[in-house]
Protein backbone atom coordinates (compact mmCIF):
# COMPACT_ATOMS: atom_id res chain seq x y z
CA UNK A 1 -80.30 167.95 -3.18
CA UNK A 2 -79.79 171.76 -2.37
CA UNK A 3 -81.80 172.93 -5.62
CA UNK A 4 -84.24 170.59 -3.95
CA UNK A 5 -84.00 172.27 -1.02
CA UNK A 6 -84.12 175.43 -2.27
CA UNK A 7 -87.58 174.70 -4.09
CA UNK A 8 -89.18 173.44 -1.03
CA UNK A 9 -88.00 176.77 0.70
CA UNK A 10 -89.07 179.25 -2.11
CA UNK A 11 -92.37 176.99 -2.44
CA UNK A 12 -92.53 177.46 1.47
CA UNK A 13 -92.05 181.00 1.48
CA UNK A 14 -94.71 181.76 -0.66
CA UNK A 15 -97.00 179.54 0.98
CA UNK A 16 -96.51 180.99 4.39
CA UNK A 17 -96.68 184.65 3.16
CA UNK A 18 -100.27 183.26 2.06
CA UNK A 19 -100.67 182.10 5.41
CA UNK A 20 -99.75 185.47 7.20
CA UNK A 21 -102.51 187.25 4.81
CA UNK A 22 -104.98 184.73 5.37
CA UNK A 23 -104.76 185.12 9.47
CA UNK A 24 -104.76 189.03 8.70
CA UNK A 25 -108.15 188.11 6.80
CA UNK A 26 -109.18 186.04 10.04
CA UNK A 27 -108.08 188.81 12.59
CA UNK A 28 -109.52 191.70 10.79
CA UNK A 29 -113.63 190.44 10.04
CA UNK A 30 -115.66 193.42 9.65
CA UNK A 31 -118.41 192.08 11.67
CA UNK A 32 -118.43 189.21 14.26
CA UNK A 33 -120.84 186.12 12.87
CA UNK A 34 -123.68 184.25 15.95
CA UNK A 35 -121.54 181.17 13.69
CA UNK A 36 -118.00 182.13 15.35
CA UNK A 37 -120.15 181.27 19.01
CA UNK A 38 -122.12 178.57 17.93
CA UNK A 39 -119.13 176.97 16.06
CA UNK A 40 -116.04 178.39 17.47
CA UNK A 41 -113.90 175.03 16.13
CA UNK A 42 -113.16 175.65 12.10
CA UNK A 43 -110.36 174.43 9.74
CA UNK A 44 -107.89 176.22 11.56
CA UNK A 45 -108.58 174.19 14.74
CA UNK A 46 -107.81 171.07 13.13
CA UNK A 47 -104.92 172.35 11.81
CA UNK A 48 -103.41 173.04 14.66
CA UNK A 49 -104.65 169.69 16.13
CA UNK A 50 -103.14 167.86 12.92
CA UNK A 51 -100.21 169.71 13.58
CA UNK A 52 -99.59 168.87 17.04
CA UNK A 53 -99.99 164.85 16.43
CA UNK A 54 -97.89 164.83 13.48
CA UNK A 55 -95.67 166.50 15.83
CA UNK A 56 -95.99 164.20 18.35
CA UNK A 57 -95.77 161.15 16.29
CA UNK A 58 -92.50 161.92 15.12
CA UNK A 59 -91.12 162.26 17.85
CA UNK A 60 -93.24 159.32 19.50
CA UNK A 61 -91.86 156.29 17.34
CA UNK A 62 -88.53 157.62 17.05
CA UNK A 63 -88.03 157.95 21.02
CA UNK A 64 -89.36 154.28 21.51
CA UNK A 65 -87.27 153.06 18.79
CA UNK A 66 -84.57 154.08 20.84
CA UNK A 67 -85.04 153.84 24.21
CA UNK A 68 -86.81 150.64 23.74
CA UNK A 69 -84.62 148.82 20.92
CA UNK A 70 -81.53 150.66 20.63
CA UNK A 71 -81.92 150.81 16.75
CA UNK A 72 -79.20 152.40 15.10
CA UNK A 73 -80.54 153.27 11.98
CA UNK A 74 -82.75 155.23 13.84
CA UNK A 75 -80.10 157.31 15.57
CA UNK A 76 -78.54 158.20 12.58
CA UNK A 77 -81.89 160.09 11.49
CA UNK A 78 -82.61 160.99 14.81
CA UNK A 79 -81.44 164.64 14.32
CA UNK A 80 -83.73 164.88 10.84
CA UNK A 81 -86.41 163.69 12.91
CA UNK A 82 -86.41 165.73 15.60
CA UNK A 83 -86.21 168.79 13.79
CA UNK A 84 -89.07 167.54 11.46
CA UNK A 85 -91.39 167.15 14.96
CA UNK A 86 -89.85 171.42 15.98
CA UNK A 87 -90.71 172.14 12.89
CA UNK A 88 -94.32 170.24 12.38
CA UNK A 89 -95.09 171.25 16.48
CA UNK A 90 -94.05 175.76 15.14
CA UNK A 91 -97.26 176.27 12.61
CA UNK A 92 -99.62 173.95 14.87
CA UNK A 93 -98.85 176.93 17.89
CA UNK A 94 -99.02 179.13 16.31
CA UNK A 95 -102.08 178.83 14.78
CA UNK A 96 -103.26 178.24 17.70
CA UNK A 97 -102.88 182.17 19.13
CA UNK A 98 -103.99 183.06 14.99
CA UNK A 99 -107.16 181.41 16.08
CA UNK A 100 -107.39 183.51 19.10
CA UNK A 101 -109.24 186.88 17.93
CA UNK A 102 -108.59 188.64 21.06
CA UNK A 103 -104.27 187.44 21.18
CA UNK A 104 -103.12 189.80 23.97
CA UNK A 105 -105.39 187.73 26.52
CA UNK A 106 -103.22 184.19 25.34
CA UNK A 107 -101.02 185.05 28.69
CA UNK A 108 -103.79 184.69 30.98
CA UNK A 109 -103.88 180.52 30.63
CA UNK A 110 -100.77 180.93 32.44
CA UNK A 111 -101.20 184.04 34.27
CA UNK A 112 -104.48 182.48 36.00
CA UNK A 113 -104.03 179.06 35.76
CA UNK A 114 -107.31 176.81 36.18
CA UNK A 115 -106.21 172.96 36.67
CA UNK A 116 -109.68 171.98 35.90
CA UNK A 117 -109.22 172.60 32.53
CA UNK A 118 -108.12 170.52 30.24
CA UNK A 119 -107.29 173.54 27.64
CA UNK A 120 -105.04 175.30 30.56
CA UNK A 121 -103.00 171.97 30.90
CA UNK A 122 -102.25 172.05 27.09
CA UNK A 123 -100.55 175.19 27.59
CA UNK A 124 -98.62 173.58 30.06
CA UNK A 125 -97.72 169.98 28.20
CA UNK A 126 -97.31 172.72 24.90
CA UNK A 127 -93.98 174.41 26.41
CA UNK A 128 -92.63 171.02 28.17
CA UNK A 129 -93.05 169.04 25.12
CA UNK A 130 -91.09 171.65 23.52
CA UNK A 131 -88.59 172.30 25.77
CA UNK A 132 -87.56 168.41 26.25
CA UNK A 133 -88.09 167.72 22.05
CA UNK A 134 -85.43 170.96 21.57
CA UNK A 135 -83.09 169.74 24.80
CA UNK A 136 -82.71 166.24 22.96
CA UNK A 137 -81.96 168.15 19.93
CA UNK A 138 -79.70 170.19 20.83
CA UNK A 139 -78.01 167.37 23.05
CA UNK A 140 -77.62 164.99 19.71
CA UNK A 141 -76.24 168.28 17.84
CA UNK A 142 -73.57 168.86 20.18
CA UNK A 143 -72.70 164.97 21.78
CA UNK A 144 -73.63 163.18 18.21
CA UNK A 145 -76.41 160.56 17.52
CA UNK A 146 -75.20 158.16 19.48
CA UNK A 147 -75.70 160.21 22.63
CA UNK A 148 -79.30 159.49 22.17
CA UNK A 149 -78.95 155.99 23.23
CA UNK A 150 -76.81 156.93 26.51
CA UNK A 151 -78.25 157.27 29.90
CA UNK A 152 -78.82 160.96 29.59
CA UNK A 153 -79.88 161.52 26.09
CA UNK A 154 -82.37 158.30 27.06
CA UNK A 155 -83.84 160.54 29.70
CA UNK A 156 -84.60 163.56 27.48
CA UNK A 157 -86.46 161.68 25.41
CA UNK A 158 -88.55 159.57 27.91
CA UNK A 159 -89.22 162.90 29.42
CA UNK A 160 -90.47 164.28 25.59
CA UNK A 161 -92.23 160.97 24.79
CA UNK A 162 -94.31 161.11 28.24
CA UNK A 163 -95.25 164.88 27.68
CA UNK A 164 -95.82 164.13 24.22
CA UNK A 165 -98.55 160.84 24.76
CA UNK A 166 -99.99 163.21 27.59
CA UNK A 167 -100.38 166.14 25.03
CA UNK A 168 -101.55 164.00 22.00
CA UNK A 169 -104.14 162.34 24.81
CA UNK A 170 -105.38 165.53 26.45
CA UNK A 171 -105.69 167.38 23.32
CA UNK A 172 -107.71 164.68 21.87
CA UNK A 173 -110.30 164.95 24.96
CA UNK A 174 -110.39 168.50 24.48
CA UNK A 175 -112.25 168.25 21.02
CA UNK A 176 -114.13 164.85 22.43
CA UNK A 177 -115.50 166.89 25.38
CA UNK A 178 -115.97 170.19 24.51
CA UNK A 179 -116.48 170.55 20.72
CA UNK A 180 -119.69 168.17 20.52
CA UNK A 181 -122.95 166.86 22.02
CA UNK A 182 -121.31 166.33 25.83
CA UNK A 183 -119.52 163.23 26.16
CA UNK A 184 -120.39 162.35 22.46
CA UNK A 185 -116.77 161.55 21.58
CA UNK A 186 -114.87 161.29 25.44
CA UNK A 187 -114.69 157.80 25.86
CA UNK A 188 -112.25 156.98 22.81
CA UNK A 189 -111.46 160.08 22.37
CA UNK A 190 -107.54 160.21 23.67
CA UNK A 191 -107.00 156.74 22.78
CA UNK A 192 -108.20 157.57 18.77
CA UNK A 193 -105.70 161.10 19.46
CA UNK A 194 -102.43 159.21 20.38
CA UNK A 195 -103.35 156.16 17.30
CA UNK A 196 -103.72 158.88 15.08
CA UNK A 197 -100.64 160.74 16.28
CA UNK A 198 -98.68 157.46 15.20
CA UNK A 199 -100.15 157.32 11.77
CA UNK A 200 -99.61 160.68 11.26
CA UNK A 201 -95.94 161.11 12.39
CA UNK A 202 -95.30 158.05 10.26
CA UNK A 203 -96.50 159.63 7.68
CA UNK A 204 -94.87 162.94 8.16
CA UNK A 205 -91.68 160.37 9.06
CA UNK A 206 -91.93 159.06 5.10
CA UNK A 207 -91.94 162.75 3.74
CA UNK A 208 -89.64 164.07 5.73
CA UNK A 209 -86.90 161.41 4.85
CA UNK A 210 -87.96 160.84 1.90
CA UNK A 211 -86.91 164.57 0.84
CA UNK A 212 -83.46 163.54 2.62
CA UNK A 213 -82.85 160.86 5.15
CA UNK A 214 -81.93 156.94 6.00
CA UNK A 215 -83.33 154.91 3.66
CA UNK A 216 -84.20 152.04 6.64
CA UNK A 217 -85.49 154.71 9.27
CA UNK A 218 -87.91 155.81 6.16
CA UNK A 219 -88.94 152.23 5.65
CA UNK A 220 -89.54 151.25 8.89
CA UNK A 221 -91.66 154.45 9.09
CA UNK A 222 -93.67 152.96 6.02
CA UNK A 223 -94.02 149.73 7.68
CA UNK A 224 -95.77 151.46 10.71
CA UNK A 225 -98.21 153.57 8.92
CA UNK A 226 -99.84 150.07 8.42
CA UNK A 227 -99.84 148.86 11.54
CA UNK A 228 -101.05 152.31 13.06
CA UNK A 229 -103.86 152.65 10.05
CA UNK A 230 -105.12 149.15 11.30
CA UNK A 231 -105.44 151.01 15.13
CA UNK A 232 -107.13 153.73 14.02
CA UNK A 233 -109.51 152.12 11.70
CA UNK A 234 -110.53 149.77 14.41
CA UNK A 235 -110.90 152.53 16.67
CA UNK A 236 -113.09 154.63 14.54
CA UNK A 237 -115.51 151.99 13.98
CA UNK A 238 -115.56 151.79 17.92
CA UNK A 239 -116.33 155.12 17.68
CA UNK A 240 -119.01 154.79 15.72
CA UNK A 241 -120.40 151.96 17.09
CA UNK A 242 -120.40 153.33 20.95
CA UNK A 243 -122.33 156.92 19.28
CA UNK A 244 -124.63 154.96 17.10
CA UNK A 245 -125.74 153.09 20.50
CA UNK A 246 -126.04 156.05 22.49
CA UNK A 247 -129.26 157.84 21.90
CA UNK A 248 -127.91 161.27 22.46
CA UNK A 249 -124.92 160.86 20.71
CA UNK A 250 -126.33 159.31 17.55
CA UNK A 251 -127.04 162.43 15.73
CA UNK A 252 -123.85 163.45 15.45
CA UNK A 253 -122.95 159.89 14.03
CA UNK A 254 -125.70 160.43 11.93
CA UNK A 255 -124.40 163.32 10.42
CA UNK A 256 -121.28 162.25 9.70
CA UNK A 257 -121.60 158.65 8.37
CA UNK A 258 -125.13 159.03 6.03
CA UNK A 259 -125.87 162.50 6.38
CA UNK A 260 -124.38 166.20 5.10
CA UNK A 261 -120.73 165.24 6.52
CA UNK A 262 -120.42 161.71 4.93
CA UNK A 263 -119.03 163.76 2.07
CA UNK A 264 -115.74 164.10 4.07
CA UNK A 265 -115.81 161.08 6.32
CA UNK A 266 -116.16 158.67 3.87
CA UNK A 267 -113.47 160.07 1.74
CA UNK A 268 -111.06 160.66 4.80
CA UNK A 269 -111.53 157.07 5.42
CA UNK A 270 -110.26 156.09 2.31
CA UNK A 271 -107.65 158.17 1.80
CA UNK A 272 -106.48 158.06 5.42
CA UNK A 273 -107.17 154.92 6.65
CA UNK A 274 -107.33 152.57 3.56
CA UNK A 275 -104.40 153.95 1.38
CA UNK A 276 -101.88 153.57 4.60
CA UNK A 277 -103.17 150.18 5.89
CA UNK A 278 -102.83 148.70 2.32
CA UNK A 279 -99.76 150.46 1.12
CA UNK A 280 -97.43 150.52 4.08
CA UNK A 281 -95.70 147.76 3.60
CA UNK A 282 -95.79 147.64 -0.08
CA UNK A 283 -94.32 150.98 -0.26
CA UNK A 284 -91.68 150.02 2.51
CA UNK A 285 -89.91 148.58 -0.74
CA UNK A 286 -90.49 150.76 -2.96
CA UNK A 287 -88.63 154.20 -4.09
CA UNK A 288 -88.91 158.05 -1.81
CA UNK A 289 -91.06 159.12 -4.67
CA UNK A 290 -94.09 156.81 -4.56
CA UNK A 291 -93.88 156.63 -0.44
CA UNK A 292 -93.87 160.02 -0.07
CA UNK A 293 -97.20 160.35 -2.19
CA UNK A 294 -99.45 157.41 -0.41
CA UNK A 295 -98.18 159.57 3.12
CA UNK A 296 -99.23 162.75 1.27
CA UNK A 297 -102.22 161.27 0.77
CA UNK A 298 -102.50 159.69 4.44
CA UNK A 299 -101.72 163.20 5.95
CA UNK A 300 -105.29 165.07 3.98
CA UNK A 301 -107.15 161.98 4.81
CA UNK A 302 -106.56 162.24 8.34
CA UNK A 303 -106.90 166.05 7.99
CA UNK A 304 -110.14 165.29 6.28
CA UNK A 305 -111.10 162.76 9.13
CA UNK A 306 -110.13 165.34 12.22
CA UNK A 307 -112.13 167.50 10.76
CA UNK A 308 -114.98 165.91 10.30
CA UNK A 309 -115.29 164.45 13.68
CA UNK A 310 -114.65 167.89 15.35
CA UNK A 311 -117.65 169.67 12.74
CA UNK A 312 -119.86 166.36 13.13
CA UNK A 313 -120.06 166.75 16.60
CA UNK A 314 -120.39 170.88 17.06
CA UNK A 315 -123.65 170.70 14.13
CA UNK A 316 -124.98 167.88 16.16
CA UNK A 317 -124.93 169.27 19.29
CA UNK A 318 -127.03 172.85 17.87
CA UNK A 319 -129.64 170.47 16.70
CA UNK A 320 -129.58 167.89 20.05
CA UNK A 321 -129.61 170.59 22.77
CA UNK A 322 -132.41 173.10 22.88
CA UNK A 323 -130.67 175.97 24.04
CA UNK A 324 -128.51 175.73 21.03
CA UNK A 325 -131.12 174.87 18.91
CA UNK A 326 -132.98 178.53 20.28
CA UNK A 327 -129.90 180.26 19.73
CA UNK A 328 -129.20 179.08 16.12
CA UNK A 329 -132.52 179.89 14.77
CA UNK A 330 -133.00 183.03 16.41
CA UNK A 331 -129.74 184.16 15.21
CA UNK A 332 -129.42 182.33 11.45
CA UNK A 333 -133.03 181.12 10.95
CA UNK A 334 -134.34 178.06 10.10
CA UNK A 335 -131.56 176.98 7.33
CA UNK A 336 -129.07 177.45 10.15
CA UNK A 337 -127.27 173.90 9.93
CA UNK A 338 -126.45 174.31 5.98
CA UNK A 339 -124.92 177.88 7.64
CA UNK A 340 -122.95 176.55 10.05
CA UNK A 341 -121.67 173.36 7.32
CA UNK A 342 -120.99 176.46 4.85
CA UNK A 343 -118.50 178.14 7.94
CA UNK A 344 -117.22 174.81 8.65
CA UNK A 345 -115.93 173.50 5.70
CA UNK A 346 -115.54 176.69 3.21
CA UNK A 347 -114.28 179.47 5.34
CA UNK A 348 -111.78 181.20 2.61
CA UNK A 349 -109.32 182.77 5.71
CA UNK A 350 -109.78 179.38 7.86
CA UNK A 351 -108.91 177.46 4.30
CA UNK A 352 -106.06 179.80 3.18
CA UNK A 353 -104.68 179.37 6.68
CA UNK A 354 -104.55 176.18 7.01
CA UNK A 355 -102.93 175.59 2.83
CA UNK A 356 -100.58 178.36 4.54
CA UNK A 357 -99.52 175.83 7.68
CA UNK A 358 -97.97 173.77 5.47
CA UNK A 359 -96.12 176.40 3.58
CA UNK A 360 -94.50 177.36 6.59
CA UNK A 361 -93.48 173.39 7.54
CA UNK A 362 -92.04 173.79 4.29
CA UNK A 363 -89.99 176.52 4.98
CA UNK A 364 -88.74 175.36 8.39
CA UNK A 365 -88.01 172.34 7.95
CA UNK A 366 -86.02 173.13 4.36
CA UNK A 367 -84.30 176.21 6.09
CA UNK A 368 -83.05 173.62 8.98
CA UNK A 369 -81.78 170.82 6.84
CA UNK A 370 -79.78 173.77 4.79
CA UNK A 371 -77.90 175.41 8.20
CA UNK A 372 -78.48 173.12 11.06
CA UNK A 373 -76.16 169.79 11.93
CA UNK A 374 -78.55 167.64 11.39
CA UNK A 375 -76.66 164.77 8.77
CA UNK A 376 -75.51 161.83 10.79
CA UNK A 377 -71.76 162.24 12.26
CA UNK A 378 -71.98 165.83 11.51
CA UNK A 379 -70.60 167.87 13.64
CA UNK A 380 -71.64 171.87 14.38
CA UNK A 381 -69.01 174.47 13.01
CA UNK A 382 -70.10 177.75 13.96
CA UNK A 383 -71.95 179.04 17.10
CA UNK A 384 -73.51 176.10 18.80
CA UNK A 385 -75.77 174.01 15.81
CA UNK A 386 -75.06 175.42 12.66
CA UNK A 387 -72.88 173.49 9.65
């Protein structure tokens, strides 16, 4: 187990010092593209958006599990689990601020605070989520998992799983609103976020014990990724439905089910919606190896299917609206929408980055199963969490 560990750090390390050049890359363009206006949301985007669902799934099942029905087997991963949402939740922020090409003005969605926006309240549901997910953490480190299901530790993480849904929700209207033809995407929009938060932090829930963990807390987790791949597959063909019967809207479906996108929708629904919802429960029985591939899988198909949504509806919208439409051929000429695909989809730094995000999940979460308490009954022998 520890020369496992130590691969999955080295492997980690290597991948995030990719990650740190790539965001250098990002950060240090020579010249600003009309492309980074007229289609500000890239890979990066939804890897931070990835990131903060897998995040909050994690967390999300495991807190219900046992507030809600007291499972055991679930306490005694709870620590694992926990740390795997801190450390999923760390590259998702910040790749957020790498995003940010102007980083020294990030203080000012606190420092002038506008609660009409839905990106100001992230930044607000971003630190409490954090600060409840580390208090429960920290409170099963030092009291033991079976503090969780006491009266206090129950409280921490009713507090974490309401901040969470309210995160995974308003972060999912942020894209639906803002990133698209207006309104394109709002109606399901938070309800598709928080179903595919609970895919993927049952996915994420398979890797991360499946590298070391309870072998029923991993199985149930398989179990669910069926159950939640049946909610989000209904709820993308909603999706579709609702856009498809909306004139304005219907480009951007367009685009994304026959047109230039279907190339990654149709794919993401296969590997992120089909390979879960068939091989969930299958897999529930089977060995860490094979589980930990089909959620693998699950995790770039959902990746694949964020993304496509979020580029669907930003090429739609600079062919639907005619400012945008004036704007993108003045500035990138008539061939502007193969452009703006080309920025979307193949941006080395954006692409680099978000291969890098991963590396640096790796790291964390291998560097906190080496030197935190995290095993079940263990017990912290120097300073406040460490073995």
């Amino acid at each position: 187990m520890r020369r496992g560990l130590a691969a999955l750090g080295v492997v980690g390390l290597v991948l995030t010092l990719l990650y740190a050049y790539a965001v250098y890359r990002y950060q240090t363009l020579s010249e600003a593209s009309p492309l980074h206006a007229l289609v500000p949301w890239g890979l990066m985007v939804t890897g931070y958006i990835m990131f903060a669902f897998s995040s909050g799934g994690v967390f999300d099942s495991m807190a219900i599990r046992l507030v809600f029905y007291g499972e055991e087997h679930e306490a005694r991963a709870a620590r694992r689990l926990m740390w795997l949402a801190l450390a999923l939740l760390i590259p998702g922020v910040v790749t957020v601020f790498a995003d940010l090409l102007h980083v020294e003005h990030s203080p000012w969605i606190y420092l002038g605070f506008n609660p009409s926006s839905r990106m100001a309240w992230n930044g607000v549901l971003y630190v409490l989520y954090a600060v409840f997910l580390l208090a429960a953490l920290l409170y099963a480190i030092r009291r033991g998992d079976e503090a969780l299901l006491t009266r206090p530790g129950k409280a921490l993480l009713v507090c974490g799983l309401v901040t969470s849904l309210a995160l995974e929700y308003n972060l999912a209207m942020v894209y639906g609103v803002n990133a698209a033809v207006p309104g394109w995407l709002a109606a399901p929009a938070g309800i598709l976020g928080v179903a595919l938060a609970f895919l993927l932090g049952a996915a994420w829930t398979v890797i991360g014990l499946g590298i070391e963990g309870e072998e029923e807390a991993r199985r149930a987790a398989a179990r669910e990724m069926t159950l939640a791949a049946a909610a989000v597959g209904f709820l993308t063909l909603w999706t579709l439905i609702q856009e498809w019967s909306w004139g304005l809207a219907k480009p951007a479906e367009e685009i994304m089910v026959s047109g230039k996108l279907a190339v990654v929708f149709w794919p993401a629904v296969v590997l992120g919606i089909l390979v879960p919802l068939f091989t969930g429960y299958p897999l529930s029985r089977r060995g860490r190896v094979a589980g930990a591939v089909a959620a693998a899988i699950t995790v770039f198909g959902l990746f694949l299917l964020l993304h496509g949504i979020t580029a669907a509806g930003q090429v739609a919208r600079l062919e639907a609206l005619e400012t945008y439409n004036t704007l993108s051929i003045h500035a990138l000429g008539a061939g502007y929408v193969d452009e703006a695909l080309h920025e979307l989809l193949a941006s080395p730094p954006e692409l680099l980055a978000v291969v890098g995000e991963f590396g640096l999940w790796m790291l964390l979460y291998a560097a906190g199963l080496a030197v935190l308490a995290l095993r079940p009954g263990e017990k912290p022998r120097r300073l406040l969490v460490f073995r």
